[in-house]
C-alpha atoms as a PDB file:
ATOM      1  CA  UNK A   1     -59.632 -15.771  62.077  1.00  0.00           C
ATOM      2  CA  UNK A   2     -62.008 -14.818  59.278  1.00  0.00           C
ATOM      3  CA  UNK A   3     -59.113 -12.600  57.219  1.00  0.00           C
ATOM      4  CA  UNK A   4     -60.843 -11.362  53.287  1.00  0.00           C
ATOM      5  CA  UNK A   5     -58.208 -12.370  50.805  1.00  0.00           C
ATOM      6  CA  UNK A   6     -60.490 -11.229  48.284  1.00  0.00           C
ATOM      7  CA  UNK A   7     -60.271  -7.953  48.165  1.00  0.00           C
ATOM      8  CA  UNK A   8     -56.859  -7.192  46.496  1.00  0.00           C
ATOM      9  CA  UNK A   9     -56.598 -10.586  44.286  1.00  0.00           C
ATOM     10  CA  UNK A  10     -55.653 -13.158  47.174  1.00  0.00           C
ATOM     11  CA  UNK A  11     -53.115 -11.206  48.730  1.00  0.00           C
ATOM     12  CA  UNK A  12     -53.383  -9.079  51.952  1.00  0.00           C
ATOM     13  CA  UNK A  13     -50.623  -6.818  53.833  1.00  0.00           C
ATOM     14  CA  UNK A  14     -48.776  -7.975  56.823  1.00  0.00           C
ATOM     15  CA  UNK A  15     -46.838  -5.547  58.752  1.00  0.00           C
ATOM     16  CA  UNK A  16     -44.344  -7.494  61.243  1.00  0.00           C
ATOM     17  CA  UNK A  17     -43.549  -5.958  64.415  1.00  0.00           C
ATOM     18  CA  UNK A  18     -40.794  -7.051  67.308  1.00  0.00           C
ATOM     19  CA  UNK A  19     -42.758  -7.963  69.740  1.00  0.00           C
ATOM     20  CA  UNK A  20     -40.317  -6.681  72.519  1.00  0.00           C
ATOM     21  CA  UNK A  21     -39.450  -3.499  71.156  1.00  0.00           C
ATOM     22  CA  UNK A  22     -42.600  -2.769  69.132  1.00  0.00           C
ATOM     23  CA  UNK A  23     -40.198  -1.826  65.921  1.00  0.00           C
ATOM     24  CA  UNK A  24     -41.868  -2.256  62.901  1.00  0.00           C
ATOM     25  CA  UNK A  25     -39.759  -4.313  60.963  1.00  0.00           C
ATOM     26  CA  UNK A  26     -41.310  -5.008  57.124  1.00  0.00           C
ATOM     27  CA  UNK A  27     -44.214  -4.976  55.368  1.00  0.00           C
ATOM     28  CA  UNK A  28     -45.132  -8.581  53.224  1.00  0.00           C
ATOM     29  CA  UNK A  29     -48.078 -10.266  51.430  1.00  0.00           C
ATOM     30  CA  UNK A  30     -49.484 -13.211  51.947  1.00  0.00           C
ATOM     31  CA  UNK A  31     -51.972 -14.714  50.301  1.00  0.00           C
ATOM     32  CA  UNK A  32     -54.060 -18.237  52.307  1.00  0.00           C
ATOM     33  CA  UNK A  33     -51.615 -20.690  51.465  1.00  0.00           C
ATOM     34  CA  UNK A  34     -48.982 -18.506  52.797  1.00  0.00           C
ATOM     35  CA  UNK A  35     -50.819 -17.946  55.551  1.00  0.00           C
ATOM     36  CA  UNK A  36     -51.535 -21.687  56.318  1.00  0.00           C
ATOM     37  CA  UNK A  37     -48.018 -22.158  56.652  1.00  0.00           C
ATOM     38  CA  UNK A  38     -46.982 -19.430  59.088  1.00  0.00           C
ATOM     39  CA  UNK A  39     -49.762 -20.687  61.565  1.00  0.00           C
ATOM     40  CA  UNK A  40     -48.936 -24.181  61.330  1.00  0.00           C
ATOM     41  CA  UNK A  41     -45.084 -23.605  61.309  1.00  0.00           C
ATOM     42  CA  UNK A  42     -44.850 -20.307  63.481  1.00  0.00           C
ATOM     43  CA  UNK A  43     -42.577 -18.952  61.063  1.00  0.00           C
ATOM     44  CA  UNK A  44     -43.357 -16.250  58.736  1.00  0.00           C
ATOM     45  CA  UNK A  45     -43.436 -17.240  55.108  1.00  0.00           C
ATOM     46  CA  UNK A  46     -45.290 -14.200  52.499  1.00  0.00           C
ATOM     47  CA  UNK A  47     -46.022 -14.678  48.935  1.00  0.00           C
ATOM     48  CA  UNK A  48     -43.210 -13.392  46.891  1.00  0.00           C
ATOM     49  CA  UNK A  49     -44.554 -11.142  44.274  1.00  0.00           C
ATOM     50  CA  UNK A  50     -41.687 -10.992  42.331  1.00  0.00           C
ATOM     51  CA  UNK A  51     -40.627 -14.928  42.625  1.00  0.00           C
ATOM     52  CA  UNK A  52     -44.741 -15.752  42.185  1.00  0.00           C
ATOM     53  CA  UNK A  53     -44.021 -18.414  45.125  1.00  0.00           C
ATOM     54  CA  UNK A  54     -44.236 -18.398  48.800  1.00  0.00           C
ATOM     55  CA  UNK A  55     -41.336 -17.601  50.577  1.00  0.00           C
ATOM     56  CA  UNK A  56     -40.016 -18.073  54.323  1.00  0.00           C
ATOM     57  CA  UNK A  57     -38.304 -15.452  55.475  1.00  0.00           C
ATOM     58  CA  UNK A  58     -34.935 -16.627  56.609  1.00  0.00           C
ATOM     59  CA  UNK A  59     -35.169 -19.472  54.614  1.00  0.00           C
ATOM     60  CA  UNK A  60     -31.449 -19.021  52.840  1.00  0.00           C
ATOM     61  CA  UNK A  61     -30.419 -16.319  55.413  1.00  0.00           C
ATOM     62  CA  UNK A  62     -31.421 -18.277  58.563  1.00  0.00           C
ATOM     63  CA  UNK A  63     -32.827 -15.074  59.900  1.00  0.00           C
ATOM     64  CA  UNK A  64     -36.464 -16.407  60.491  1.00  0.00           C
ATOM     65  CA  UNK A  65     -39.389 -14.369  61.772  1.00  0.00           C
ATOM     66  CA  UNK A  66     -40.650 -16.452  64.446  1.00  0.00           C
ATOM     67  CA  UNK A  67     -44.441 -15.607  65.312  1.00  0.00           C
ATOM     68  CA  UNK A  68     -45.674 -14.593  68.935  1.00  0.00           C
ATOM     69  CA  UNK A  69     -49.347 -13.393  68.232  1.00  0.00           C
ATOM     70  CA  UNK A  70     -51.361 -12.606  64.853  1.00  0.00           C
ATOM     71  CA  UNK A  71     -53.928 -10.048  65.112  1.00  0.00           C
ATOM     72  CA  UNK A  72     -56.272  -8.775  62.494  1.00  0.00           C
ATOM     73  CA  UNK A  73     -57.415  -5.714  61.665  1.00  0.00           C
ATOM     74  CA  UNK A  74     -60.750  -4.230  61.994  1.00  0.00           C
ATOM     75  CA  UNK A  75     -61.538  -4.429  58.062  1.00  0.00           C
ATOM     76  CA  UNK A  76     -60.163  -7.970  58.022  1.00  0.00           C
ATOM     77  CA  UNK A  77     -57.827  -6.919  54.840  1.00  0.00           C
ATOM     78  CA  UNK A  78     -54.151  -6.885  57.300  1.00  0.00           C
ATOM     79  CA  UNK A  79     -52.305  -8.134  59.348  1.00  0.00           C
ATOM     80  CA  UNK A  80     -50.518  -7.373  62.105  1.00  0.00           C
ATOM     81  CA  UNK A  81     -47.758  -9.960  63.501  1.00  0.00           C
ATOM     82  CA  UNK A  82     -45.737  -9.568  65.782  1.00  0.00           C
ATOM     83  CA  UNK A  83     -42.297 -11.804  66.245  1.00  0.00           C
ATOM     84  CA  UNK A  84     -39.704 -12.730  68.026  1.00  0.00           C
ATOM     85  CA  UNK A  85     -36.624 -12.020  65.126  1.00  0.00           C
ATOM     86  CA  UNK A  86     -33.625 -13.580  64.558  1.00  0.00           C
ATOM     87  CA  UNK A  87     -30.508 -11.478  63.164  1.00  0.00           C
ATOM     88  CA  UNK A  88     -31.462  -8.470  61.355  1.00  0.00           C
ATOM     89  CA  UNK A  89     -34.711  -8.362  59.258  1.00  0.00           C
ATOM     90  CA  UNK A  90     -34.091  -6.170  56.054  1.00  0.00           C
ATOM     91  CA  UNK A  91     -31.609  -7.954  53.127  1.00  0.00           C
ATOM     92  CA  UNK A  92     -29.450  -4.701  53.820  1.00  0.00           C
ATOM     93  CA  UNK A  93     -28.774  -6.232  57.005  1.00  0.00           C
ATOM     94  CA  UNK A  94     -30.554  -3.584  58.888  1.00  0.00           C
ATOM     95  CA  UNK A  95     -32.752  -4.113  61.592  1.00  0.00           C
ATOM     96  CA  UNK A  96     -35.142  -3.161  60.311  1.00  0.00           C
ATOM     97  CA  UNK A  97     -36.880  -2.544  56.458  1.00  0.00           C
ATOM     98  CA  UNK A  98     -37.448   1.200  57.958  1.00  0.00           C
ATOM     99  CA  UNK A  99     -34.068   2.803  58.651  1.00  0.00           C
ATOM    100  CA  UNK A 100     -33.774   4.934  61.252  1.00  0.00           C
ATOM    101  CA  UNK A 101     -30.745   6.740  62.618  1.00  0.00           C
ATOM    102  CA  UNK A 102     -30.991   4.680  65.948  1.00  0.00           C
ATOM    103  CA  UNK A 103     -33.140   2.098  67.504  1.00  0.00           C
ATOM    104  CA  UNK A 104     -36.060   4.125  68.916  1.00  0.00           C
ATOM    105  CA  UNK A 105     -36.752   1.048  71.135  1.00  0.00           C
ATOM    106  CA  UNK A 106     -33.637   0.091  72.272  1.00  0.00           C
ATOM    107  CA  UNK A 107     -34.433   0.894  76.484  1.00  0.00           C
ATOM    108  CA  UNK A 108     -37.209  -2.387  75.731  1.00  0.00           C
ATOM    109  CA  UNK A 109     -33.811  -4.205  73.800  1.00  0.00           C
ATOM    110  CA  UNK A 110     -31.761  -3.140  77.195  1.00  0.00           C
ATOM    111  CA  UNK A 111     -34.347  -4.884  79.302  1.00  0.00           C
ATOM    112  CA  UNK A 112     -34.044  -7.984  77.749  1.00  0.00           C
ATOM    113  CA  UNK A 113     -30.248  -7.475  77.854  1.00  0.00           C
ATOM    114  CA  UNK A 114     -30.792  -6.763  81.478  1.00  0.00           C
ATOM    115  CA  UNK A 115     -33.053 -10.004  81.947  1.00  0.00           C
ATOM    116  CA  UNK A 116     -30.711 -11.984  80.075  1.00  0.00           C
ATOM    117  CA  UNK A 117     -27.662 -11.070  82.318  1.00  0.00           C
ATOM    118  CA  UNK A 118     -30.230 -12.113  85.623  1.00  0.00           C
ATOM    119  CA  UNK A 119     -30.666 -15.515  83.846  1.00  0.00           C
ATOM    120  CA  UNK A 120     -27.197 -16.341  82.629  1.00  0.00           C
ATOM    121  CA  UNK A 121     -24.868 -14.703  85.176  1.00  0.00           C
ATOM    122  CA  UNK A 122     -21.384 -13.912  84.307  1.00  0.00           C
ATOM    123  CA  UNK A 123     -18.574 -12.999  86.340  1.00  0.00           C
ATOM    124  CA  UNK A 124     -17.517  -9.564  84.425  1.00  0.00           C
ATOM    125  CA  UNK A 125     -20.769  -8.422  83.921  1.00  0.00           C
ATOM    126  CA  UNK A 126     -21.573  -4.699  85.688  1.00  0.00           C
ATOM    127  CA  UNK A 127     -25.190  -6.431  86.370  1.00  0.00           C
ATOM    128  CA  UNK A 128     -24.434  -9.146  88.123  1.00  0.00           C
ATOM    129  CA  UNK A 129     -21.652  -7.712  89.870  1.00  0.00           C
ATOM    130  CA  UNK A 130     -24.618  -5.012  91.212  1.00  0.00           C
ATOM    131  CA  UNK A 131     -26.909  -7.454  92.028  1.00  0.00           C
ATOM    132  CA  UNK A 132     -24.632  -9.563  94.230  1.00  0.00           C
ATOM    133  CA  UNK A 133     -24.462  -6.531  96.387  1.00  0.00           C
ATOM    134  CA  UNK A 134     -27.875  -6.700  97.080  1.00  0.00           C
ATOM    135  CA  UNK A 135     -31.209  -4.787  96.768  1.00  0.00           C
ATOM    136  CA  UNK A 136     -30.172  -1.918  98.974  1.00  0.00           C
ATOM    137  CA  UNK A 137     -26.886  -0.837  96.775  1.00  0.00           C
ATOM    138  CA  UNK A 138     -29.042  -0.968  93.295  1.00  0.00           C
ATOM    139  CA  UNK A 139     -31.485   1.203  95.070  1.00  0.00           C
ATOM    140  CA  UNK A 140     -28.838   3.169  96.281  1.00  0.00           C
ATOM    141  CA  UNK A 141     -27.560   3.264  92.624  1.00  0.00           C
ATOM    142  CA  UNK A 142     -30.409   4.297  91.486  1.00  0.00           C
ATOM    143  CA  UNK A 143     -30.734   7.396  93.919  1.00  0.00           C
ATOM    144  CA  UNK A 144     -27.106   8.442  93.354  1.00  0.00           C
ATOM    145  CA  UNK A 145     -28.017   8.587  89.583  1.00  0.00           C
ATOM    146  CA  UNK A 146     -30.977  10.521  90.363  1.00  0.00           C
ATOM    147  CA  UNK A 147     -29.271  13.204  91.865  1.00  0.00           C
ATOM    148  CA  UNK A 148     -26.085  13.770  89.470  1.00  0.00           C
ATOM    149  CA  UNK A 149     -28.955  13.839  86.953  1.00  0.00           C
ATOM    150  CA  UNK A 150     -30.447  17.089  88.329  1.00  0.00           C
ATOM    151  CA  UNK A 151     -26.891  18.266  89.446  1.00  0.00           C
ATOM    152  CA  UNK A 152     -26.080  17.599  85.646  1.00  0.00           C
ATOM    153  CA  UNK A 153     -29.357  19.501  84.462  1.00  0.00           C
ATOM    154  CA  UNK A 154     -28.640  22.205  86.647  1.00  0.00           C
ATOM    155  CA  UNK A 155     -24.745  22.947  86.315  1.00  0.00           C
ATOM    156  CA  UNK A 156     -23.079  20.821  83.690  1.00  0.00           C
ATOM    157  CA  UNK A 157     -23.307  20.550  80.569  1.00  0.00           C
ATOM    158  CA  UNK A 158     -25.746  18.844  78.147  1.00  0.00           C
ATOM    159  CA  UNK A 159     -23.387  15.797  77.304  1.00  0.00           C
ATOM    160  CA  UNK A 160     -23.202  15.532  80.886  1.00  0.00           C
ATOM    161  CA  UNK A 161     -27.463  15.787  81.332  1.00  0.00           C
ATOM    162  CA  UNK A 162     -27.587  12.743  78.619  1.00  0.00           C
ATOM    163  CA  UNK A 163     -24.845  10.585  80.401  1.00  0.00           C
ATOM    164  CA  UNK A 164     -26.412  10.837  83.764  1.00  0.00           C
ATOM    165  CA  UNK A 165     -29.831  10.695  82.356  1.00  0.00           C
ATOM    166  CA  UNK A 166     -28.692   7.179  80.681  1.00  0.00           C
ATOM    167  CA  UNK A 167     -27.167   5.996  83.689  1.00  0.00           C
ATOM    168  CA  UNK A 168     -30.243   7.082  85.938  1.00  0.00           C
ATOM    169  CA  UNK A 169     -32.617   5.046  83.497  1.00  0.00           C
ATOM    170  CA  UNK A 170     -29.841   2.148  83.353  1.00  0.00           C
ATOM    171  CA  UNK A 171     -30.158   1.176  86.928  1.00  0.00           C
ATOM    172  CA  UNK A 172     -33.949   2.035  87.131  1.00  0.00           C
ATOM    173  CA  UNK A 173     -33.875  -1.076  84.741  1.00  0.00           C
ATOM    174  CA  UNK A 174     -32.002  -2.934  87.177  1.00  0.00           C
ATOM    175  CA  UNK A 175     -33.727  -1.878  90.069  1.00  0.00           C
ATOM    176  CA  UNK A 176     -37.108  -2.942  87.904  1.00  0.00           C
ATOM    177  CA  UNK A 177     -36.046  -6.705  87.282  1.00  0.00           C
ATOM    178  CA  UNK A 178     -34.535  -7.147  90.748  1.00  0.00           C
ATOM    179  CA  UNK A 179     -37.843  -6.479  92.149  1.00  0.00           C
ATOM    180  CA  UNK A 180     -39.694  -7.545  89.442  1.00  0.00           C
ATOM    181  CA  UNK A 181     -41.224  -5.548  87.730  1.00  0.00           C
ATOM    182  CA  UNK A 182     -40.700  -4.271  83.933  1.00  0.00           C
ATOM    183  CA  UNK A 183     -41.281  -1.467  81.583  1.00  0.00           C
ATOM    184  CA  UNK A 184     -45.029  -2.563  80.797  1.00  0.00           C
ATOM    185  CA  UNK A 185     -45.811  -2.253  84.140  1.00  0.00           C
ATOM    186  CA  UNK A 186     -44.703   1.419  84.199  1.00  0.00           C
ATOM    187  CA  UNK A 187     -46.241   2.163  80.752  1.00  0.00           C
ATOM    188  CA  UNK A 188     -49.839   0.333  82.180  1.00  0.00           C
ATOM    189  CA  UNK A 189     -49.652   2.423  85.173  1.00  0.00           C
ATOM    190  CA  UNK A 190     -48.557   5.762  83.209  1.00  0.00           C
ATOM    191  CA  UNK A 191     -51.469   4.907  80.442  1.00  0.00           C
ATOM    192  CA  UNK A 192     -53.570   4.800  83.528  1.00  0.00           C
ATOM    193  CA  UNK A 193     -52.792   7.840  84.746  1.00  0.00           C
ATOM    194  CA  UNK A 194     -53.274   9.612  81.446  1.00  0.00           C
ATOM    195  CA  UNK A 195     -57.290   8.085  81.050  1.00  0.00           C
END
């Protein structure tokens, strides 16, 4: 990775993204050294500009920005990395540095809540007392949802479209991993269609 440092005095941007969710999570600096470090650590560490110092995040809050992939824009002046976080990102506590009113990516957070459920069974979970019933009965789910959807959309009122819309998309999830598949697959083949 050939990244040009010199171009705003040995620092560039990095903009750090979930990589599940796709959230953008904070913008930092880093200048070589800093970047050094993250590759050969796989933990995010910046260049402080107001300490003058490098600086891992998570280092005194324990919520460290472990790296998944490091890509490079096409001016070689930022970059883009994308991690897998752990505990909330911004010193607020937040998420994320970029408040929102709601996580705009939470159906990609539900999958993984979904997949982790599949690989840790417990007893009192909805999931896995679903998928012990078998493929037909989360289809089934899945179709019974679909219709008091349109029922909803038709007679009922909006509160009642959103509920039945969540549950529709809820078990669409489940139906996804028990066969599975997963939301990239369906945003591949959408993307696909669009072209």
């Amino acid at each position: 990775m050939n990244i040009n440092f010199t171009k705003s005095d040995g620092l560039v941007p990095v903009i750090i993204q979930d990589e599940q969710t796709l959230e953008v999570l904070m913008l930092g600096y880093m200048n070589e050294e800093a970047f050094q470090k993250t590759e050969k650590e796989g933990k995010v560490t910046f260049f402080s500009r107001t300490k003058n110092r490098l600086w891992t995040k998570g280092e005194e809050s324990g919520n460290y920005l472990n790296v998944k992939s490091i890509n490079l824009d096409c001016d070689q002046d930022t970059l883009l990395i994308k991690v897998n976080p752990v505990g909330p990102t911004c010193h607020t506590g937040s998420r994320s540095c970029f408040s929102t009113d709601y996580n705009q990516n939470f159906i990609f957070q539900l999958e993984n809540i979904i997949k982790d459920r599949y690989e840790n069974p417990t007893a009192e979970s909805y999931i896995n007392k679903l998928r012990a019933k078998g493929l037909n009965k989360i289809a089934q789910k899945v179709g019974e949802e679909g219709v008091e959807t349109v029922i909803a959309a038709l007679a009922e009122t909006e509160i009642d479209l959103i509920n039945e819309s969540s549950d529709l998309v809820f078990h669409l999830l489940v139906l996804l991993k028990e066969k599975g598949l997963n939301l990239n697959d369906i945003a591949k083949n959408l993307e696909s269609r669009h072209q």
